[in-house]
N, C-alpha and C. Protein backbone atom coordinates (compact mmCIF):
# COMPACT_ATOMS: atom_id res chain seq x y z
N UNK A 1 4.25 -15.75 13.64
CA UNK A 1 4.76 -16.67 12.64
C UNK A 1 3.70 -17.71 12.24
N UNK A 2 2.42 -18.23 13.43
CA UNK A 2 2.06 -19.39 13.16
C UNK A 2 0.44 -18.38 11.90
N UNK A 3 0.39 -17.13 12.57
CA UNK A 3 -0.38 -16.86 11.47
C UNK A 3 0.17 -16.51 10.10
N UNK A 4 1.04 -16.37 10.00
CA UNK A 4 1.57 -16.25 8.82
C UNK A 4 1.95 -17.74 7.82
N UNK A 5 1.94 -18.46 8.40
CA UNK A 5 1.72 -20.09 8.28
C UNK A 5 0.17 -20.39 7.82
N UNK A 6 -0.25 -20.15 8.58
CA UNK A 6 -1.79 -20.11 8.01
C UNK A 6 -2.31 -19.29 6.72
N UNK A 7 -2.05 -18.13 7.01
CA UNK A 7 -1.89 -17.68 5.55
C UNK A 7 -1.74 -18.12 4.17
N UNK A 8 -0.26 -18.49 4.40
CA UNK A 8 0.25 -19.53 3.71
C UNK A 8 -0.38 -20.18 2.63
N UNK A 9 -0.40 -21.05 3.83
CA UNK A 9 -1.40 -22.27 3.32
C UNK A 9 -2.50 -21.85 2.52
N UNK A 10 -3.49 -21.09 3.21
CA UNK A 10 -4.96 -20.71 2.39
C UNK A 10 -4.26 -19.89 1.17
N UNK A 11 -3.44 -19.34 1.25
CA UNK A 11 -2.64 -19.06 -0.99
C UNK A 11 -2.90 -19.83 -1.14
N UNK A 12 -1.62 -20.78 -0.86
CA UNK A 12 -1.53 -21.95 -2.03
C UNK A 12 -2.69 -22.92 -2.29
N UNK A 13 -3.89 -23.41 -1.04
CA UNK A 13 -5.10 -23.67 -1.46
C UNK A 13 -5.77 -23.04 -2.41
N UNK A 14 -6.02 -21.91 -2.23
CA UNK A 14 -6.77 -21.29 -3.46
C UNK A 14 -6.17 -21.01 -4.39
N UNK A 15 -4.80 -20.98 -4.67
CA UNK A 15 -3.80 -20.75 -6.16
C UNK A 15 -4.32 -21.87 -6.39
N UNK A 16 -4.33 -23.31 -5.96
CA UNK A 16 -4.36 -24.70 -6.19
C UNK A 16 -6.09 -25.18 -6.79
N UNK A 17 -7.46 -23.99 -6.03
CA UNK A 17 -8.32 -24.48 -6.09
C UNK A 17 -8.53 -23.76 -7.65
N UNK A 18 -8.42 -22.16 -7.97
CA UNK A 18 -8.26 -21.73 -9.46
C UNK A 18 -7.17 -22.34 -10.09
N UNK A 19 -6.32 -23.09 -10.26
CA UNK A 19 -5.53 -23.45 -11.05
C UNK A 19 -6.36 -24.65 -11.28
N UNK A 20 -6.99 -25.66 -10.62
CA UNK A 20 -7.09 -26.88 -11.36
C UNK A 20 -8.49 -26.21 -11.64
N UNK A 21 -9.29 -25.81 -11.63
CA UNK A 21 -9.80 -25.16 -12.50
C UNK A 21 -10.28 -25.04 -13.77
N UNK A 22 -9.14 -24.56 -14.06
CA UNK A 22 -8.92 -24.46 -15.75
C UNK A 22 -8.71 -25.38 -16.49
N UNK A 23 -8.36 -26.76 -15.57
CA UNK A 23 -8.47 -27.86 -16.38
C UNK A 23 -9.73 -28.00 -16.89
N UNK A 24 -11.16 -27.62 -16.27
CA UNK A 24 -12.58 -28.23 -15.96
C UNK A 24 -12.64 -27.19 -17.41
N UNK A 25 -14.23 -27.83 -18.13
CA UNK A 25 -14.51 -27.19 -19.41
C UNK A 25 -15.36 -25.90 -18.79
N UNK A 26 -15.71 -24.60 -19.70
CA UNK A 26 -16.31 -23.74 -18.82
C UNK A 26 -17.62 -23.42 -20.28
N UNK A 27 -17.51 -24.81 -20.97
CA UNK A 27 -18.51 -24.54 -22.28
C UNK A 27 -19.55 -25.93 -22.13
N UNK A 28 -20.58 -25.78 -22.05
CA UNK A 28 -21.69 -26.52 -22.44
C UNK A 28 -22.73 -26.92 -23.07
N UNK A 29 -23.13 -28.16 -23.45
CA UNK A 29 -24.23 -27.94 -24.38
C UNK A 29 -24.59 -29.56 -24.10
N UNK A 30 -26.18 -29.27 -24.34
CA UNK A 30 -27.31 -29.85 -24.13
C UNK A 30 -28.31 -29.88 -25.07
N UNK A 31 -28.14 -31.29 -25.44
CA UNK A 31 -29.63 -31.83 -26.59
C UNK A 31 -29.86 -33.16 -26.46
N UNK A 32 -31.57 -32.58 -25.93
CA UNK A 32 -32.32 -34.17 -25.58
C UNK A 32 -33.23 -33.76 -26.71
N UNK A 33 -33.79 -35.29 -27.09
CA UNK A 33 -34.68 -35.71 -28.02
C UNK A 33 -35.82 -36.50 -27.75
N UNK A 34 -37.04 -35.67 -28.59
CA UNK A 34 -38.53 -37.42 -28.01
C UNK A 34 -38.79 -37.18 -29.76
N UNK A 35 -39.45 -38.47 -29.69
CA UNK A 35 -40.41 -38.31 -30.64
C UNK A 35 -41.70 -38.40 -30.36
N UNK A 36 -42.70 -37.31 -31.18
CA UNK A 36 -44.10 -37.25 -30.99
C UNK A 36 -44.78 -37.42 -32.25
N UNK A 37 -45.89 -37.98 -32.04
CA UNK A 37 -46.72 -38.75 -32.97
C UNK A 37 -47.90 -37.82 -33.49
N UNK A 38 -47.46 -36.38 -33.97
CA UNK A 38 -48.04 -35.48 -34.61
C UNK A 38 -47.52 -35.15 -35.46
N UNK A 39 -48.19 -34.37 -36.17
CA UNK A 39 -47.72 -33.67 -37.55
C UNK A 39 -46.33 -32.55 -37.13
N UNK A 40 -45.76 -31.99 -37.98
CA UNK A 40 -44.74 -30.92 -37.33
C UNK A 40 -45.35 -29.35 -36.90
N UNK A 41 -46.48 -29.12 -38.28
CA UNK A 41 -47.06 -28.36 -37.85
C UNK A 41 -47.77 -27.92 -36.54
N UNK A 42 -48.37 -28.93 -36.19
CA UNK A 42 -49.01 -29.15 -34.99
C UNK A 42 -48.00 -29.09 -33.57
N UNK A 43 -46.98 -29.44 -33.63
CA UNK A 43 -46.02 -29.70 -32.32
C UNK A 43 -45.76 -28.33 -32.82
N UNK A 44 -45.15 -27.80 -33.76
CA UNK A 44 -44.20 -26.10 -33.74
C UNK A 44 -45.60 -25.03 -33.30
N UNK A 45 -46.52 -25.17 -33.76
CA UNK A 45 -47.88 -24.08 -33.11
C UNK A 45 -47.76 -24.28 -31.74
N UNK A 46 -48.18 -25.28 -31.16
CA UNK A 46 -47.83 -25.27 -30.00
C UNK A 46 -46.61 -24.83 -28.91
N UNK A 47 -45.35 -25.26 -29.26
CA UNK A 47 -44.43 -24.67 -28.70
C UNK A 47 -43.97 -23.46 -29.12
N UNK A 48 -44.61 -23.13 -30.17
CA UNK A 48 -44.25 -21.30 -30.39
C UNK A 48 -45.52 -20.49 -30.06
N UNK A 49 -46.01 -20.88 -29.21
CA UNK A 49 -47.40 -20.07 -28.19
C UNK A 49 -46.97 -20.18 -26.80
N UNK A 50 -46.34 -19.03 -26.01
CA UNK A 50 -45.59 -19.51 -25.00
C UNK A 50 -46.96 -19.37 -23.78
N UNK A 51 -48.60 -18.95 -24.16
CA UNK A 51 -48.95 -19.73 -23.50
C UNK A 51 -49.32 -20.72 -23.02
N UNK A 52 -48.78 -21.83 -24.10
CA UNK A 52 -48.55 -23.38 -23.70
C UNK A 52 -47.51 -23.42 -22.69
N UNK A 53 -46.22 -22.90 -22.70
CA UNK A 53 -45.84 -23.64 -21.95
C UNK A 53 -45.83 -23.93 -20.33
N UNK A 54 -46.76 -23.19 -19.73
CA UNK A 54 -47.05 -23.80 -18.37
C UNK A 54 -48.12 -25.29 -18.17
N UNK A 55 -47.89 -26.01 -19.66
CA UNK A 55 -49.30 -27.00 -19.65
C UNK A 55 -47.81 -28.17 -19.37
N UNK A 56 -46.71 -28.08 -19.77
CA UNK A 56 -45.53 -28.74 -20.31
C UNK A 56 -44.41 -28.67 -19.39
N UNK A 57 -44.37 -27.19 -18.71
CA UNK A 57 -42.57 -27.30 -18.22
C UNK A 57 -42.79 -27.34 -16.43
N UNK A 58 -42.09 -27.85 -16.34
CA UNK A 58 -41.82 -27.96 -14.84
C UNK A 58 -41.80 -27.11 -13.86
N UNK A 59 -41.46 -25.66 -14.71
CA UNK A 59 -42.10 -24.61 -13.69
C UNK A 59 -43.30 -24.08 -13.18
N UNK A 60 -44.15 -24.51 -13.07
CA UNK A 60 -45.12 -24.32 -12.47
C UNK A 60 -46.33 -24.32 -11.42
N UNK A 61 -47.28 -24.11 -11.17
CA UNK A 61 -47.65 -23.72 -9.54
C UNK A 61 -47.70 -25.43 -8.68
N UNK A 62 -47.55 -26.26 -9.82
CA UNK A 62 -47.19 -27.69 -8.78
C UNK A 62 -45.92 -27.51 -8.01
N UNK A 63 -45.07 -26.60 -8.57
CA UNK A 63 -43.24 -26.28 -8.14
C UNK A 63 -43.51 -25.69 -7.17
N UNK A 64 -44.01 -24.50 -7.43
CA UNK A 64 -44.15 -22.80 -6.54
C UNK A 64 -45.86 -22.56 -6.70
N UNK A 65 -46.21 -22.71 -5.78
CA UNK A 65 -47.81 -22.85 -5.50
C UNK A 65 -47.74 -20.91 -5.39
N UNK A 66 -46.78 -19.82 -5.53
CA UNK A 66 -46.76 -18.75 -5.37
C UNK A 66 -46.67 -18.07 -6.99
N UNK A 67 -46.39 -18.93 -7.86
CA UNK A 67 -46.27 -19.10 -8.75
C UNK A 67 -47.36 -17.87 -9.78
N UNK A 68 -46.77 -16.76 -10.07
CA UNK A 68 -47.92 -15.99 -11.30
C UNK A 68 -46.98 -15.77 -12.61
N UNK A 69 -48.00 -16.39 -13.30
CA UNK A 69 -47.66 -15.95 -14.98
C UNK A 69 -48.29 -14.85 -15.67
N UNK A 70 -47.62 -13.87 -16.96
CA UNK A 70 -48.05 -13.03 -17.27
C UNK A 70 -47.63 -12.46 -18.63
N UNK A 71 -47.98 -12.08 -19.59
CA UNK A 71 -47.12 -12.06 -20.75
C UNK A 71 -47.26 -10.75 -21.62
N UNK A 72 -46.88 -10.85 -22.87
CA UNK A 72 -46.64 -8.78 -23.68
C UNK A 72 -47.58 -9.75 -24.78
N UNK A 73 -48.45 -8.55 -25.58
CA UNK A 73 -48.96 -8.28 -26.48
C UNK A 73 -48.45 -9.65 -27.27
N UNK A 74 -47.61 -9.71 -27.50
CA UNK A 74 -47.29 -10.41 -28.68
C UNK A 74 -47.02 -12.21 -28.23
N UNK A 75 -48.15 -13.39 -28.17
CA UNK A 75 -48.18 -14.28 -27.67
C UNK A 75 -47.68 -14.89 -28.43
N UNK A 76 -47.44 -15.34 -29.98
CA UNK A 76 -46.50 -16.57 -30.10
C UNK A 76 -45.73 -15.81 -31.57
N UNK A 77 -44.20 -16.42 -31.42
CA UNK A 77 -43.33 -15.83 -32.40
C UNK A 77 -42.16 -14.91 -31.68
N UNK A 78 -41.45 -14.36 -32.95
CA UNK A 78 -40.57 -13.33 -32.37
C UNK A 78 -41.06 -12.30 -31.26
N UNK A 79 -39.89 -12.38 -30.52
CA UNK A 79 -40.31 -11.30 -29.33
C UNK A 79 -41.67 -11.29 -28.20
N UNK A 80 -42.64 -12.87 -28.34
CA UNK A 80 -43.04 -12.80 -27.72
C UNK A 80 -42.65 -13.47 -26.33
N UNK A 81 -43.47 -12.69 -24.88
CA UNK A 81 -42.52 -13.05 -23.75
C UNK A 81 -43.54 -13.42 -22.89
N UNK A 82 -42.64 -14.15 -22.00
CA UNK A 82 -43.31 -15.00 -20.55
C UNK A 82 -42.69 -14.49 -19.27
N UNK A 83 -43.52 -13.59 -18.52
CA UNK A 83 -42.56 -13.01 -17.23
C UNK A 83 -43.46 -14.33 -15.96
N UNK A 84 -42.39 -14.13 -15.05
CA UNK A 84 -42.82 -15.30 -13.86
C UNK A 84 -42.37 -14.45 -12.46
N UNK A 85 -43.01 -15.21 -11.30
CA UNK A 85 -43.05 -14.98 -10.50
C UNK A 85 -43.31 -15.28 -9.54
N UNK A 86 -42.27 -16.49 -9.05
CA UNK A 86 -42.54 -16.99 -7.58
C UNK A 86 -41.46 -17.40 -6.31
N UNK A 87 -41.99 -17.59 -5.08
CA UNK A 87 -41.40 -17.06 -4.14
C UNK A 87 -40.09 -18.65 -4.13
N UNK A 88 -40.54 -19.68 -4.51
CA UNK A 88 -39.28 -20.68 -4.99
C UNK A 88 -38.39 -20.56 -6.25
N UNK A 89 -39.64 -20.01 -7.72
CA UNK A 89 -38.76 -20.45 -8.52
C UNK A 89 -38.11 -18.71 -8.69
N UNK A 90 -38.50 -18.10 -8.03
CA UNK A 90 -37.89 -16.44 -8.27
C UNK A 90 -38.44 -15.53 -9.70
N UNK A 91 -37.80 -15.01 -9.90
CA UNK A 91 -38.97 -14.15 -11.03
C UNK A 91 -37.62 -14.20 -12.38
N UNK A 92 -38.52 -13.85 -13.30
CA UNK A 92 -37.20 -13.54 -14.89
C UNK A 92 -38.66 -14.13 -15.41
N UNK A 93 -38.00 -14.16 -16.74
CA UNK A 93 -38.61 -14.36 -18.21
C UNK A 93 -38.04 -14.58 -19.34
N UNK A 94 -39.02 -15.45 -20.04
CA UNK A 94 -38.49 -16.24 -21.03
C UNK A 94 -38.99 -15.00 -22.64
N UNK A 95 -38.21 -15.27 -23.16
CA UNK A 95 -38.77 -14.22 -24.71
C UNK A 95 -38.11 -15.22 -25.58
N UNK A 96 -38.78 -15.80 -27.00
CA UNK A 96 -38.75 -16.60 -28.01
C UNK A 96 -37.54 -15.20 -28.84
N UNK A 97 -36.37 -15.38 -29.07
CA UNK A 97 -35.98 -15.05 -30.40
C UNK A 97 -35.55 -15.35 -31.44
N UNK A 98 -35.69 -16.85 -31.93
CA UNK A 98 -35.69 -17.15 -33.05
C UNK A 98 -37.20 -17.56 -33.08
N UNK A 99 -37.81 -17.70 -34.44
CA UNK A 99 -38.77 -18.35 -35.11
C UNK A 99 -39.13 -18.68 -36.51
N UNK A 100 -38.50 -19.94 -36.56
CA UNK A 100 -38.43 -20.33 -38.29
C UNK A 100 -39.22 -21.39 -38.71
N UNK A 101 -40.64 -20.94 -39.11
CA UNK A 101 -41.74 -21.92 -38.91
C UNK A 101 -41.34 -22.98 -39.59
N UNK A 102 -41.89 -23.99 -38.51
CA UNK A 102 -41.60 -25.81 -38.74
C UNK A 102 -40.54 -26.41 -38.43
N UNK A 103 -39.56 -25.26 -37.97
CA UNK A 103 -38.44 -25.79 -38.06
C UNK A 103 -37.41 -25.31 -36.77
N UNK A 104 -37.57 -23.64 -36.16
CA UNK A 104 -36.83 -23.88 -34.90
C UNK A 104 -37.83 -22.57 -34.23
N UNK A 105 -37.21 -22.90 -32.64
CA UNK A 105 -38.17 -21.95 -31.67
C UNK A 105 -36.71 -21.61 -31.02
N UNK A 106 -36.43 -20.20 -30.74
CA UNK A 106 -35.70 -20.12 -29.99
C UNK A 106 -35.49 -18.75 -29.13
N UNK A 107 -35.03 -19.37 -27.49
CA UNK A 107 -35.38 -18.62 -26.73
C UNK A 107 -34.36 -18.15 -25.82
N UNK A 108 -33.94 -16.83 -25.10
CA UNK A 108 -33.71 -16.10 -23.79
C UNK A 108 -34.07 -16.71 -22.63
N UNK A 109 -33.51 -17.15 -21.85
CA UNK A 109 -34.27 -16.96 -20.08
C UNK A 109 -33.31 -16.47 -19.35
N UNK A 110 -34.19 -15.31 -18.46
CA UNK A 110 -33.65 -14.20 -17.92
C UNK A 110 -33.85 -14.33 -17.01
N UNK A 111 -33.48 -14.73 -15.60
CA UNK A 111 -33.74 -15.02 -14.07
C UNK A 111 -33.04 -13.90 -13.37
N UNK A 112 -33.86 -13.53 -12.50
CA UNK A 112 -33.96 -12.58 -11.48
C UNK A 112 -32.71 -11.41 -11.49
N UNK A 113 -33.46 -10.51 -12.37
CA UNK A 113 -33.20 -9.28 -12.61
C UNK A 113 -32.08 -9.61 -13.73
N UNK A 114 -31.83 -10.75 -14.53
CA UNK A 114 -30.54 -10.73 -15.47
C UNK A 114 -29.44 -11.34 -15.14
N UNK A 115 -29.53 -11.51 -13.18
CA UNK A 115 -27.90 -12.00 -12.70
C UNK A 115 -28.05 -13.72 -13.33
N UNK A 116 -28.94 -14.38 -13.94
CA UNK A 116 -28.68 -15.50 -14.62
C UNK A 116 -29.31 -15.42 -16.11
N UNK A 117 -28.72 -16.45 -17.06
CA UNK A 117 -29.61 -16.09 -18.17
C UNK A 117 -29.22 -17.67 -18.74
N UNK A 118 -30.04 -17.79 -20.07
CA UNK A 118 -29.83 -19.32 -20.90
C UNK A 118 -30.34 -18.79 -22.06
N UNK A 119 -30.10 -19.42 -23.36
CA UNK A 119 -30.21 -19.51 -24.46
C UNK A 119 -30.66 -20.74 -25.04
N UNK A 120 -31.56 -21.16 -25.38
CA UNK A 120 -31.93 -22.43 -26.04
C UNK A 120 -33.20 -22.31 -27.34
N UNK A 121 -33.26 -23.65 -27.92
CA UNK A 121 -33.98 -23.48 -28.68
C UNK A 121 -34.54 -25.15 -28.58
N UNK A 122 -35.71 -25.09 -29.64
CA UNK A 122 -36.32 -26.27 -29.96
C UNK A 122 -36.27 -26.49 -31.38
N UNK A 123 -35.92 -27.46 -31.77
CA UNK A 123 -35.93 -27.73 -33.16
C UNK A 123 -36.28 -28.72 -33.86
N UNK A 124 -37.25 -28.79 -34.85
CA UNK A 124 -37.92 -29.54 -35.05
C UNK A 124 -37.77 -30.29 -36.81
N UNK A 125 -38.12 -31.94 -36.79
CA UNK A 125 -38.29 -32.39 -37.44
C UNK A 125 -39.10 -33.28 -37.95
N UNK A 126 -39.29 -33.76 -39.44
CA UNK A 126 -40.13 -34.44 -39.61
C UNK A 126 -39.73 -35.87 -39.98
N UNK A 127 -40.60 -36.77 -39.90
CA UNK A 127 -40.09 -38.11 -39.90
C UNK A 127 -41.38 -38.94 -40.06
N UNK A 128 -42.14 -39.55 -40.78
CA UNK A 128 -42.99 -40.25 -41.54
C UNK A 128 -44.41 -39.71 -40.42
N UNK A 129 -44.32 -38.45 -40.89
CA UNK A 129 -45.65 -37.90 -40.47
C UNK A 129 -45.32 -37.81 -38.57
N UNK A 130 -44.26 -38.10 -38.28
CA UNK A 130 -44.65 -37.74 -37.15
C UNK A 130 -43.06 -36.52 -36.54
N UNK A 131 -43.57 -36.27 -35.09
CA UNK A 131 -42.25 -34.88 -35.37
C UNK A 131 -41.00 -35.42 -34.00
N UNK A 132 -39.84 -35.21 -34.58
CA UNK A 132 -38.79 -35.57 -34.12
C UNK A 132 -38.10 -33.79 -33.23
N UNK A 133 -38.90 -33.98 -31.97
CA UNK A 133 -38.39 -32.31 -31.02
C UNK A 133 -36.97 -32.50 -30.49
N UNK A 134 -36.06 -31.84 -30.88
CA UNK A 134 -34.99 -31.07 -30.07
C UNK A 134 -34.84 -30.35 -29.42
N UNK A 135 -34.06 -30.63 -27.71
CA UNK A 135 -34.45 -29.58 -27.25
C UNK A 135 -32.84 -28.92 -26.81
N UNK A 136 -32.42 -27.86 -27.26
CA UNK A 136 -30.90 -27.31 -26.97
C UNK A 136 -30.85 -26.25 -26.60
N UNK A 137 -29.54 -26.74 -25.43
CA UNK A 137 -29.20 -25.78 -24.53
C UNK A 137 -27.45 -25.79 -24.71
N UNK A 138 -26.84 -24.40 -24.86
CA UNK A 138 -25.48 -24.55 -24.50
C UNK A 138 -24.92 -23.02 -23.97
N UNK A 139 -23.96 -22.99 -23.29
CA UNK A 139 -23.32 -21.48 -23.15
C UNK A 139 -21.68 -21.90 -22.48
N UNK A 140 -21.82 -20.77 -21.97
CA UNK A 140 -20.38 -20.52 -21.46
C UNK A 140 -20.40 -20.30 -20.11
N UNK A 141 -19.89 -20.65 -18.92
CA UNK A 141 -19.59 -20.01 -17.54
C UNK A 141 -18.41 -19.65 -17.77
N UNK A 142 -17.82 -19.38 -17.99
CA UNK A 142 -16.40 -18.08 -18.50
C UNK A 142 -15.46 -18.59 -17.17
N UNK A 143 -14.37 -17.67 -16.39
CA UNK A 143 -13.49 -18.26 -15.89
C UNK A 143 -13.71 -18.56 -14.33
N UNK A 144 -14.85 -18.25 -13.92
CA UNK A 144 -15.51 -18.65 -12.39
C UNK A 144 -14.82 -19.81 -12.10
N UNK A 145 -14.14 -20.12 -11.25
CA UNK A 145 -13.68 -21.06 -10.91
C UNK A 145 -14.77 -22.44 -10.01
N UNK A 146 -15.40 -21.74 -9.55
CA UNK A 146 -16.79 -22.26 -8.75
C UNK A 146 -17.35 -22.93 -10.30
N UNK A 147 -17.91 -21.95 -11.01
CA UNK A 147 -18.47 -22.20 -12.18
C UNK A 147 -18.41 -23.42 -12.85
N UNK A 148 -16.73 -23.52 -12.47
CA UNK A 148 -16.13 -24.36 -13.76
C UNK A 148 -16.31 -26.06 -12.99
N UNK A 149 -16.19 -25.94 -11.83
CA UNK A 149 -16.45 -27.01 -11.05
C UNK A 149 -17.70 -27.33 -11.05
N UNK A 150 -18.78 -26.64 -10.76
CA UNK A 150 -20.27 -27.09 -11.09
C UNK A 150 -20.86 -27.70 -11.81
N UNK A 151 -20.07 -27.14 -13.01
CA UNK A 151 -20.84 -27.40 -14.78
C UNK A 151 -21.07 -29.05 -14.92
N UNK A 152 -20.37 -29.85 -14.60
CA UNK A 152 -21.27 -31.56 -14.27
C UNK A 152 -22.60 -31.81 -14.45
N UNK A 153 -22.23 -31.22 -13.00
CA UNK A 153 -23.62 -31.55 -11.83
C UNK A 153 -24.88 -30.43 -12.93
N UNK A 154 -24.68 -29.64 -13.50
CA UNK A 154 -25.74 -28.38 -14.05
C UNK A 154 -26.09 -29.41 -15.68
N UNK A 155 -24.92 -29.59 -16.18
CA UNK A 155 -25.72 -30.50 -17.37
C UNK A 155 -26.25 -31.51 -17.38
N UNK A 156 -25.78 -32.19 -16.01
CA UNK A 156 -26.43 -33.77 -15.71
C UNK A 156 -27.90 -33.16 -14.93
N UNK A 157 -28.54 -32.26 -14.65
CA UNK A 157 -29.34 -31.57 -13.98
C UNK A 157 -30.30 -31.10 -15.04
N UNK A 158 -29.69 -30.42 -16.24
CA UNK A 158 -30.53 -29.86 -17.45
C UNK A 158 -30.95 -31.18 -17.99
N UNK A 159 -30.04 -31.78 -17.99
CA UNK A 159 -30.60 -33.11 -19.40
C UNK A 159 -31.92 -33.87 -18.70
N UNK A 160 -31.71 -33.84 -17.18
CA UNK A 160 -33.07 -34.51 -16.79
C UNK A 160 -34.09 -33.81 -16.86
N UNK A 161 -33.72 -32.39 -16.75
CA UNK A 161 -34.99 -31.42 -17.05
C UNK A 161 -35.76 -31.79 -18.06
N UNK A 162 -35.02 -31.47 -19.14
CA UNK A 162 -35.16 -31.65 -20.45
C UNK A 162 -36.26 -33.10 -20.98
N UNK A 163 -35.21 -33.93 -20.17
CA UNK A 163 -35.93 -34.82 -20.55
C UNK A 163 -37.71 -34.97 -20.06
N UNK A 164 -37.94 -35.02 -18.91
CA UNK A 164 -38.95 -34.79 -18.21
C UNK A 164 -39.96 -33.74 -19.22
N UNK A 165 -39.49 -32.41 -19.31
CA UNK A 165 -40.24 -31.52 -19.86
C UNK A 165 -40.34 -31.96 -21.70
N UNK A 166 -39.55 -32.79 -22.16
CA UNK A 166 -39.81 -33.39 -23.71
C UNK A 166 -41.17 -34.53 -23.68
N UNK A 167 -41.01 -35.43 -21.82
CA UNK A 167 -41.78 -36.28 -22.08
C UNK A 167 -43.52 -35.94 -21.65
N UNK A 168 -43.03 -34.60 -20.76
CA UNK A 168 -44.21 -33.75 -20.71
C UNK A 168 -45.15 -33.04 -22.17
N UNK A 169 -44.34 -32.45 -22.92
CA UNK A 169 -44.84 -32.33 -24.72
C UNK A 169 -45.89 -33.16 -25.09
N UNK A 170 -44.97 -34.18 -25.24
CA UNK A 170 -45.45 -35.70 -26.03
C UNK A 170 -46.76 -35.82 -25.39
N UNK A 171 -46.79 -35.99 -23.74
CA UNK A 171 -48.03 -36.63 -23.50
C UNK A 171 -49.01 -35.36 -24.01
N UNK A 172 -48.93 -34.19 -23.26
CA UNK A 172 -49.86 -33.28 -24.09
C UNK A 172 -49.95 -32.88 -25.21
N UNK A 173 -49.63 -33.05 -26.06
CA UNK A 173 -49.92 -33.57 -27.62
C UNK A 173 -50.33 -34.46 -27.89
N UNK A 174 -50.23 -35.62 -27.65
CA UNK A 174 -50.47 -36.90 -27.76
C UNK A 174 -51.91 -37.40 -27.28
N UNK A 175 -52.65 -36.12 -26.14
CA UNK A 175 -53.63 -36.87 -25.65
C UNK A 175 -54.83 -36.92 -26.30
């Protein structure tokens, strides 16, 4: 009887832990902003050459000193890609698929073997000669209940990324 009591209980905990749940949002989105004191041209060449971006993003061998980069034929624009590989940050790759010169960069990231992925872009503007970068991120964690509880802590986590890696840009452009 007393295990069947126990039982019990762990239902209605977990009916209780997926039910509130669904209160939590399972949609997100993320846009930080810098401004940089270049032309637009100049900031969009750069971030649509993805071998810049190990000069800029936070992944790199300062993170994961195991850290190898490597890329396809096609270095900046549609379809060109960034594969990675290290023993912290794990392996996947980034591939640009939008590119609308001056105006947006946008990209895939594919982490380890596909079981994670993101969608974002950069988008860019102009503003008395100098360029106003966007940087956006949004998706879905669908009905994961874990998922849906996380998502906080993951956008309050991206936006500092973000931010960091916008104020990383600026200075290397800027110098």
């Amino acid at each position: 009887m007393k295990l069947f009591k126990y039982f019990f209980i762990l239902f209605v905990l977990v009916v209780l832990f997926v039910g509130v749940s669904r209160f939590f949002p399972n949609t997100y989105y993320v846009k930080r902003t810098v401004e940089i004191n270049k032309p637009v041209d100049t900031v969009f060449t750069f971030m649509s050459n993805l071998h810049n971006w190990p000069k800029w993003s936070l992944w790199n061998t300062a993170t994961d000193s195991t850290l190898t980069v490597f890329y396809n034929a096609t270095q900046t624009g549609l379809g060109a890609r960034q594969y990675f590989h290290g023993n912290l940050i794990g392996q996947g790759r980034f591939e640009l698929n939008t590119y609308e010169p001056n105006n947006t960069v946008g990209y895939n990231l594919y982490m380890n073997q596909g079981e994670a992925s993101a969608n974002g872009k950069f988008v860019f503007e102009t503003a008395n000669n100098k360029t106003i970068l966007h940087w956006i991120d949004s998706g879905d964690v669908g009905n994961n209940p874990i998922f849906r509880y996380m998502l906080s802590s993951k956008v309050s986590s991206t936006e500092k990324t973000f931010d960091e890696g916008l104020q990383r840009i600026k200075s290397v452009l800027e110098q």
